[in-house]
PDB file of N, CA and C in Angstrom:
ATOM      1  N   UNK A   1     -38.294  65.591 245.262  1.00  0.00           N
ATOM      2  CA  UNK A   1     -39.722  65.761 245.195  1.00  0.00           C
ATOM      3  C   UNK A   1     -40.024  66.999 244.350  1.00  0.00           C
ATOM      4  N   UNK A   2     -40.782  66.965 243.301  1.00  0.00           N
ATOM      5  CA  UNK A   2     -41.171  67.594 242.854  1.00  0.00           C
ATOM      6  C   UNK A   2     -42.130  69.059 243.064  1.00  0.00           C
ATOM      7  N   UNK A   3     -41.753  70.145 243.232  1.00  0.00           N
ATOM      8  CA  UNK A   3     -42.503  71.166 243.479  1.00  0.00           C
ATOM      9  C   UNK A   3     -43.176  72.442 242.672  1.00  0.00           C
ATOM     10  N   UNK A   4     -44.717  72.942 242.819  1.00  0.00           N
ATOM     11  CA  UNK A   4     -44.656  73.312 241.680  1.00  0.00           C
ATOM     12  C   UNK A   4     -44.866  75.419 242.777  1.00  0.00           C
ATOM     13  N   UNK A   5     -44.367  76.004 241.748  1.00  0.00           N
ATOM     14  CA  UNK A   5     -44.201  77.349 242.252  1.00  0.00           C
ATOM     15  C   UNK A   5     -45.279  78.460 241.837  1.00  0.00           C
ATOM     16  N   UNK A   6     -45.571  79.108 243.084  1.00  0.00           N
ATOM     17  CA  UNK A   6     -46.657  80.819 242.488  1.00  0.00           C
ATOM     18  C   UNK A   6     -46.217  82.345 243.244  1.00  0.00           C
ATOM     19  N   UNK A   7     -46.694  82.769 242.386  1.00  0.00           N
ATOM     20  CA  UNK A   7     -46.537  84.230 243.312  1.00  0.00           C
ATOM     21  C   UNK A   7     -46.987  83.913 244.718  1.00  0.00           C
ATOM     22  N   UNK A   8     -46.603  84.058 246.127  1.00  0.00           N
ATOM     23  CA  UNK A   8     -47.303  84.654 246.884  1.00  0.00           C
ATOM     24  C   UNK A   8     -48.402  85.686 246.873  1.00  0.00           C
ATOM     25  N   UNK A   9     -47.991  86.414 246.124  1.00  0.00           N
ATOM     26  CA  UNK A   9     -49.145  87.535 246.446  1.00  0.00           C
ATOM     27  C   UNK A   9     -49.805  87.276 245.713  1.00  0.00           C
ATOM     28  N   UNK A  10     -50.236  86.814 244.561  1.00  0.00           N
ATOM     29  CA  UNK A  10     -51.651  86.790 243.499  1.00  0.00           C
ATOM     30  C   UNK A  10     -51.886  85.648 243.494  1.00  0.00           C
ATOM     31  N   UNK A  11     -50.903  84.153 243.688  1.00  0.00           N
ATOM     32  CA  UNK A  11     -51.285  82.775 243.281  1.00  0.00           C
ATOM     33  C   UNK A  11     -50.842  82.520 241.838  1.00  0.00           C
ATOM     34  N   UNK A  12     -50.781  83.026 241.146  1.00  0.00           N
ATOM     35  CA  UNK A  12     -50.360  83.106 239.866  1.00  0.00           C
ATOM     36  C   UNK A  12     -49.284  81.762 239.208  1.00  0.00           C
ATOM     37  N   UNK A  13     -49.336  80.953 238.867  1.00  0.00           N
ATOM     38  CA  UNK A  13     -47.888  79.571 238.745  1.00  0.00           C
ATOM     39  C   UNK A  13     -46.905  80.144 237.952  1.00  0.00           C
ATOM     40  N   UNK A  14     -45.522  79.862 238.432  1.00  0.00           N
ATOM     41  CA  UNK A  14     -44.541  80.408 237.740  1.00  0.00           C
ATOM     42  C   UNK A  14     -43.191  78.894 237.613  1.00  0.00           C
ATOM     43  N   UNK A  15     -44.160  77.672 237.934  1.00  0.00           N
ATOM     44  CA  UNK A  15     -43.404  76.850 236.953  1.00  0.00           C
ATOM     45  C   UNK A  15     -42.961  75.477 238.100  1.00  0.00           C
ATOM     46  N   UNK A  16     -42.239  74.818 238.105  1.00  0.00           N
ATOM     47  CA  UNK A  16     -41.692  73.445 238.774  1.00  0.00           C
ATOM     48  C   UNK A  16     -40.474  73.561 239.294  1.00  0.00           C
ATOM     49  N   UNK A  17     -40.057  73.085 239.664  1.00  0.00           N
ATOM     50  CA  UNK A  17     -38.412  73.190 240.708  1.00  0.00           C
ATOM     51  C   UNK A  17     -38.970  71.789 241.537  1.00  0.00           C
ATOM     52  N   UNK A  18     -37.404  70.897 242.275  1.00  0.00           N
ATOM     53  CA  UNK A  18     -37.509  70.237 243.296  1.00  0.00           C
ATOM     54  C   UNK A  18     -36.974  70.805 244.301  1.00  0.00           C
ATOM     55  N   UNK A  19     -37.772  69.870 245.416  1.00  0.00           N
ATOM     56  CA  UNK A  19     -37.167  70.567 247.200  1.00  0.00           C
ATOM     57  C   UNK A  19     -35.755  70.223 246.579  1.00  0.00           C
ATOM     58  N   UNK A  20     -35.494  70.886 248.080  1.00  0.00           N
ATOM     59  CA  UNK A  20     -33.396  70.707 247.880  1.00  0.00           C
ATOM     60  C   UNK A  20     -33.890  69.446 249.143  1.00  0.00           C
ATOM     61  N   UNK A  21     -33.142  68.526 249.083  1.00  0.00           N
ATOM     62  CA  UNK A  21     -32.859  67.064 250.061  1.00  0.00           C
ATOM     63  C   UNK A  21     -32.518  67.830 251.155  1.00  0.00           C
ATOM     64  N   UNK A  22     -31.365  68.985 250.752  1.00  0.00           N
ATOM     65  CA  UNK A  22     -30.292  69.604 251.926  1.00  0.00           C
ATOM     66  C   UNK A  22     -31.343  70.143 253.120  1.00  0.00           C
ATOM     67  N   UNK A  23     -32.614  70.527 252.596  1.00  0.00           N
ATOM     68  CA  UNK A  23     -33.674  71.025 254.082  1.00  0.00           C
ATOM     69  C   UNK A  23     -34.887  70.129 254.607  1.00  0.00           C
ATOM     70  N   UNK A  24     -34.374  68.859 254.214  1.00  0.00           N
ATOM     71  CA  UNK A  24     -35.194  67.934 255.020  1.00  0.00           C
ATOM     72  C   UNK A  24     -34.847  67.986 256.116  1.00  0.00           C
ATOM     73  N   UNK A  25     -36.044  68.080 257.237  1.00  0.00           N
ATOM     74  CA  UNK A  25     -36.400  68.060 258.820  1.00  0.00           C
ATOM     75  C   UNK A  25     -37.012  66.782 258.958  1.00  0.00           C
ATOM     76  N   UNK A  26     -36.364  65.904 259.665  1.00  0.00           N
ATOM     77  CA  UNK A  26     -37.305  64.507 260.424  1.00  0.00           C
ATOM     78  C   UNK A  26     -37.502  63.837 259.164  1.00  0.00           C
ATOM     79  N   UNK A  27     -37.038  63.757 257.983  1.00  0.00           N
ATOM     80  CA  UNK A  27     -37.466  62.522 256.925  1.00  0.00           C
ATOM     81  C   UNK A  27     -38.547  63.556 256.158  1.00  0.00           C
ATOM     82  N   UNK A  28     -38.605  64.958 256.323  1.00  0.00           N
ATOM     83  CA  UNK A  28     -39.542  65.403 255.511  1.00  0.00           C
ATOM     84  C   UNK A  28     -38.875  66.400 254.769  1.00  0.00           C
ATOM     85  N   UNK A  29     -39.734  66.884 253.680  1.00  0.00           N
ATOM     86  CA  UNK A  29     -39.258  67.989 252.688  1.00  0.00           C
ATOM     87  C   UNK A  29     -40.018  69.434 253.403  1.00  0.00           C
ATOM     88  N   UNK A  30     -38.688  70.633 253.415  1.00  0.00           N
ATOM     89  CA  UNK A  30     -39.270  71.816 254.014  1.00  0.00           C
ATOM     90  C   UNK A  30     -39.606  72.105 252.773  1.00  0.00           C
ATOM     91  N   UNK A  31     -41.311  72.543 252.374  1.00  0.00           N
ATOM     92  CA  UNK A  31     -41.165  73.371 251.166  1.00  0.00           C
ATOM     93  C   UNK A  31     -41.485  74.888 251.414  1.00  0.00           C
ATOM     94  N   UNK A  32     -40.507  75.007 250.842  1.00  0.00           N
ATOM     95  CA  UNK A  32     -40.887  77.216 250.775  1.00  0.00           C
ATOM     96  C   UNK A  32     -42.412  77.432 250.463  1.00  0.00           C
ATOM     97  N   UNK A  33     -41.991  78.629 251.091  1.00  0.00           N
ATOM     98  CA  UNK A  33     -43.045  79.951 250.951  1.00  0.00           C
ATOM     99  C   UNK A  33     -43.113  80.162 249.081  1.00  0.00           C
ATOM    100  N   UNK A  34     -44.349  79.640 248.739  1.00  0.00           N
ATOM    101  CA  UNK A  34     -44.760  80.423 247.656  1.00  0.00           C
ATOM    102  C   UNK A  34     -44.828  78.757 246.676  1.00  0.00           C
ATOM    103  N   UNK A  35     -44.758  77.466 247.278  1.00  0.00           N
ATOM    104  CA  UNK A  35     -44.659  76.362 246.560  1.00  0.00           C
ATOM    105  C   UNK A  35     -45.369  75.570 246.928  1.00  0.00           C
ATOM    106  N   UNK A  36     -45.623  74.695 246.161  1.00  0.00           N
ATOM    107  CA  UNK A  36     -46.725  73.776 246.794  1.00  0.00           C
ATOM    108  C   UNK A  36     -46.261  72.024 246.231  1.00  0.00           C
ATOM    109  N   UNK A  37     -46.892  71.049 246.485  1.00  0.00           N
ATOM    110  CA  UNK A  37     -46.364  70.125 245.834  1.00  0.00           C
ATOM    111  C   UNK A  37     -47.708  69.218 245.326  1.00  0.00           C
ATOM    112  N   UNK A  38     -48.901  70.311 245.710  1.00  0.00           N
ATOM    113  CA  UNK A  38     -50.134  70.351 244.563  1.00  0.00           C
ATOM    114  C   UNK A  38     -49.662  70.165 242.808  1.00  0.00           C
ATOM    115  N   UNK A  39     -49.717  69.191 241.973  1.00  0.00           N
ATOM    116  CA  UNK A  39     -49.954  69.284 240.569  1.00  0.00           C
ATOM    117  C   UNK A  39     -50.977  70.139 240.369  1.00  0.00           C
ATOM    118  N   UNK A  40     -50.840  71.310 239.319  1.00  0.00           N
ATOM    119  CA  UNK A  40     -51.423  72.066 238.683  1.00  0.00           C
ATOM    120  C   UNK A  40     -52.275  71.101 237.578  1.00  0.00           C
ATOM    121  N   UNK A  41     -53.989  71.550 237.560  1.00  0.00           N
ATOM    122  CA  UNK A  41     -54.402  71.020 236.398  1.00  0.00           C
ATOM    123  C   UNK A  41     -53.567  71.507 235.087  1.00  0.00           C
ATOM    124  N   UNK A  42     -54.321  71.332 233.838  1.00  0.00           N
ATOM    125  CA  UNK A  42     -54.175  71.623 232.636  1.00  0.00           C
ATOM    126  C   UNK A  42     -54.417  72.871 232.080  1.00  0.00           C
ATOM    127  N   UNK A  43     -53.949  74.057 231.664  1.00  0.00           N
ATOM    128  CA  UNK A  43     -54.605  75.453 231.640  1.00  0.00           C
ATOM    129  C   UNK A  43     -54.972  74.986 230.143  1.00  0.00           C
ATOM    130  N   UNK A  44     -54.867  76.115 229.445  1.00  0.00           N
ATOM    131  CA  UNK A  44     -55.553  76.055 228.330  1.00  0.00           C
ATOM    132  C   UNK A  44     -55.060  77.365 227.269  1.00  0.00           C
ATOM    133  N   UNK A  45     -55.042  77.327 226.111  1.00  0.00           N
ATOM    134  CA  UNK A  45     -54.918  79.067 225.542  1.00  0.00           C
ATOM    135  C   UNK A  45     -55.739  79.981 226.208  1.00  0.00           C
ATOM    136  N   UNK A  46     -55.456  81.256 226.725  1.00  0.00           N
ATOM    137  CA  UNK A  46     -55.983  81.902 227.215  1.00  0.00           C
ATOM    138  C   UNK A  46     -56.820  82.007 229.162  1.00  0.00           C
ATOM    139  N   UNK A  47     -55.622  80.719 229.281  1.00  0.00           N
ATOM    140  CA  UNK A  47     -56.314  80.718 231.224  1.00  0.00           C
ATOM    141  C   UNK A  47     -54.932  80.952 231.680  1.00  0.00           C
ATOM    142  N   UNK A  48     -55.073  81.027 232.611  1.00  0.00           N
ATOM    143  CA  UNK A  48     -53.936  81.312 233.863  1.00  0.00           C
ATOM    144  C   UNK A  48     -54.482  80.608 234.871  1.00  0.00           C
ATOM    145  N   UNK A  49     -53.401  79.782 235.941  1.00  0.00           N
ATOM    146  CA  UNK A  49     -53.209  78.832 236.476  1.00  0.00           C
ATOM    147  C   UNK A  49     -53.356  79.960 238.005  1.00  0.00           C
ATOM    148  N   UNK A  50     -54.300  79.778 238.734  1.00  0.00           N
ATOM    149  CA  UNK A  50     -53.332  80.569 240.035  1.00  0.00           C
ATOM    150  C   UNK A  50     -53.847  79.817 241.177  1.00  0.00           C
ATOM    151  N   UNK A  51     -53.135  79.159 242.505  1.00  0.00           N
ATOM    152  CA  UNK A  51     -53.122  78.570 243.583  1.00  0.00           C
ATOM    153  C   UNK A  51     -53.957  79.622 244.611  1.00  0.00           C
ATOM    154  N   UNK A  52     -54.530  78.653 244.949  1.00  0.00           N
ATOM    155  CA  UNK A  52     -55.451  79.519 246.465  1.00  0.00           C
ATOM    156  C   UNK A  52     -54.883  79.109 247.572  1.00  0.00           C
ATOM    157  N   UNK A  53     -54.428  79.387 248.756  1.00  0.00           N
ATOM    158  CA  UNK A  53     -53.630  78.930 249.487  1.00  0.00           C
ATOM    159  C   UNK A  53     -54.385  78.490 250.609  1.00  0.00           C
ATOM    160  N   UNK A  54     -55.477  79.687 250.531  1.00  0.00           N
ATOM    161  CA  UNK A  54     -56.686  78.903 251.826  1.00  0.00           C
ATOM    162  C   UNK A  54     -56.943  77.204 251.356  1.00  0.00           C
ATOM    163  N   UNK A  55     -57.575  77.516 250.406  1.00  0.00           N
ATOM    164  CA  UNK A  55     -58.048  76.516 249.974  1.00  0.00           C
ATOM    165  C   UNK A  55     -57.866  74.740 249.759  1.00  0.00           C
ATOM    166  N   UNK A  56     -56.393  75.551 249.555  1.00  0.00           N
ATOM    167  CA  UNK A  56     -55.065  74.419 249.068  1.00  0.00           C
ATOM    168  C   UNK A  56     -55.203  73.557 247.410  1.00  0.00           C
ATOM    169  N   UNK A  57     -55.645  74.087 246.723  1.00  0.00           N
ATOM    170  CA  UNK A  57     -56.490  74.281 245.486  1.00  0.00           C
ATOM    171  C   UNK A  57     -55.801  75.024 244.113  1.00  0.00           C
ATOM    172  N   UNK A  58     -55.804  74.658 243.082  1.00  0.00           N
ATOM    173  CA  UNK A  58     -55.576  75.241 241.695  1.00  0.00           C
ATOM    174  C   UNK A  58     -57.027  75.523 241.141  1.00  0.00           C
ATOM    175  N   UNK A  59     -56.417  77.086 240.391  1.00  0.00           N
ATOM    176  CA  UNK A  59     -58.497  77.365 239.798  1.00  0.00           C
ATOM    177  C   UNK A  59     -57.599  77.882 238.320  1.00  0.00           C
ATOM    178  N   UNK A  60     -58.110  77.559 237.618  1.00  0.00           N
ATOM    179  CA  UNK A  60     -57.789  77.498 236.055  1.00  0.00           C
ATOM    180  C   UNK A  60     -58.832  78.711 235.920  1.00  0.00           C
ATOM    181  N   UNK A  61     -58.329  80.386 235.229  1.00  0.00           N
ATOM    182  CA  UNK A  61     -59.526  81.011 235.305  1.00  0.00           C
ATOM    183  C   UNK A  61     -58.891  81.897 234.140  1.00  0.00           C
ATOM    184  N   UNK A  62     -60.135  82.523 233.554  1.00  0.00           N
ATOM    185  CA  UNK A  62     -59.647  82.924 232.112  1.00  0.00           C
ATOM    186  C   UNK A  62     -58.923  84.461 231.657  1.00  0.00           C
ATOM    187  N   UNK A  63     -58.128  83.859 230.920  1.00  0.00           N
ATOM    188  CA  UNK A  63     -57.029  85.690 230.986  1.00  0.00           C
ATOM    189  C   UNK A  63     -57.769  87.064 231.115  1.00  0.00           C
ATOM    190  N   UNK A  64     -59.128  86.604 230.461  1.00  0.00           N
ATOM    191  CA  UNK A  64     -59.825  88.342 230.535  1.00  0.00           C
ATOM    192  C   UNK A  64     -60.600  87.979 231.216  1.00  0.00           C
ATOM    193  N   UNK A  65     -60.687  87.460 232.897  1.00  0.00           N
ATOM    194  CA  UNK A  65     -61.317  88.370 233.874  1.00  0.00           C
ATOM    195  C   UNK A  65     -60.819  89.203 234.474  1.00  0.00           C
ATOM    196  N   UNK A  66     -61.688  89.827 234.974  1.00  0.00           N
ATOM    197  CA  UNK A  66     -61.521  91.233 235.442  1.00  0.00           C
ATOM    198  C   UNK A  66     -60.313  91.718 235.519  1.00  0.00           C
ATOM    199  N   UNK A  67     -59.623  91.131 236.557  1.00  0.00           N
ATOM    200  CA  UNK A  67     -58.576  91.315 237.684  1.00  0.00           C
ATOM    201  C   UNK A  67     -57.498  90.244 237.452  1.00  0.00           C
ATOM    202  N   UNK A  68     -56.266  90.237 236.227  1.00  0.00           N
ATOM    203  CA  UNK A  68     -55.288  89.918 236.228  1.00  0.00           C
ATOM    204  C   UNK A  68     -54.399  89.541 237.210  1.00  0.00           C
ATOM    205  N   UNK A  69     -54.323  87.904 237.676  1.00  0.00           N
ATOM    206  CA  UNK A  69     -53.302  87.600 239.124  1.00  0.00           C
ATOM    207  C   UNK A  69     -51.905  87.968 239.061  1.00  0.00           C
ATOM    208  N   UNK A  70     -51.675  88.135 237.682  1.00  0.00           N
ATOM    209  CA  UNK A  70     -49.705  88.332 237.206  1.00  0.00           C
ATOM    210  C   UNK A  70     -49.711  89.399 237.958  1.00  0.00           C
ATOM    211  N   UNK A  71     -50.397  90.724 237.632  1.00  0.00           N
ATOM    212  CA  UNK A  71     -50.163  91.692 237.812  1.00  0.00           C
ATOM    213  C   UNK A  71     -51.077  92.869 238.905  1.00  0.00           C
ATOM    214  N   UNK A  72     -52.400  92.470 238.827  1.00  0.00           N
ATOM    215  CA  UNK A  72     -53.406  92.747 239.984  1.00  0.00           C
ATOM    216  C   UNK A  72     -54.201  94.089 238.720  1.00  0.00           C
ATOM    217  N   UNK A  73     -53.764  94.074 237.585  1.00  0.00           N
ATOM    218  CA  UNK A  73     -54.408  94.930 236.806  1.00  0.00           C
ATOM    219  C   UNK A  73     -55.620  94.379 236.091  1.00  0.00           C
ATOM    220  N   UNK A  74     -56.100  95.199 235.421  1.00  0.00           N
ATOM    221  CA  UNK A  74     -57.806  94.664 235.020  1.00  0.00           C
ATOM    222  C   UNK A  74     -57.339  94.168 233.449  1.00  0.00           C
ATOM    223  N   UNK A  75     -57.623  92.569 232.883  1.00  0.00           N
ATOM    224  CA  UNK A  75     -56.959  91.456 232.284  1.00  0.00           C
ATOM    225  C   UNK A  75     -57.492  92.527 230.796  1.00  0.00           C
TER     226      UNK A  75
END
């Protein structure tokens, strides 16, 4: 199964990986901390991809706002 990966702490996407089979519980996939198996929309030149976790949600938002998710610095 396909999984796609973010920072914990900012949401930020840092790319795709699959579950490992080896940590299926009951016929299911354990997925880690920090992954989701949400498809990311489409970013764009100049957006960054970052996961809301409340939400359970991808927000496509543009490199120069304010507050940079890579890094928590001002974009």
């Amino acid at each position: 199964m396909k999984i796609y990966l973010f920072n914990p702490e900012t949401g930020a996407y840092l790319g795709e990986d699959f579950a490992d089979e080896a940590l299926m519980k009951q016929g299911k996939y354990e997925i880690p901390p920090g992954a989701t198996t949400i498809a990311p929309p489409e970013g764009g030149r100049g957006h960054i991809l970052v996961f809301d976790v409340v939400a359970q949600c991808w927000e496509v938002r543009s490199h120069w706002d304010k507050e940079d998710p890579v890094d928590g610095h001002p974009g």
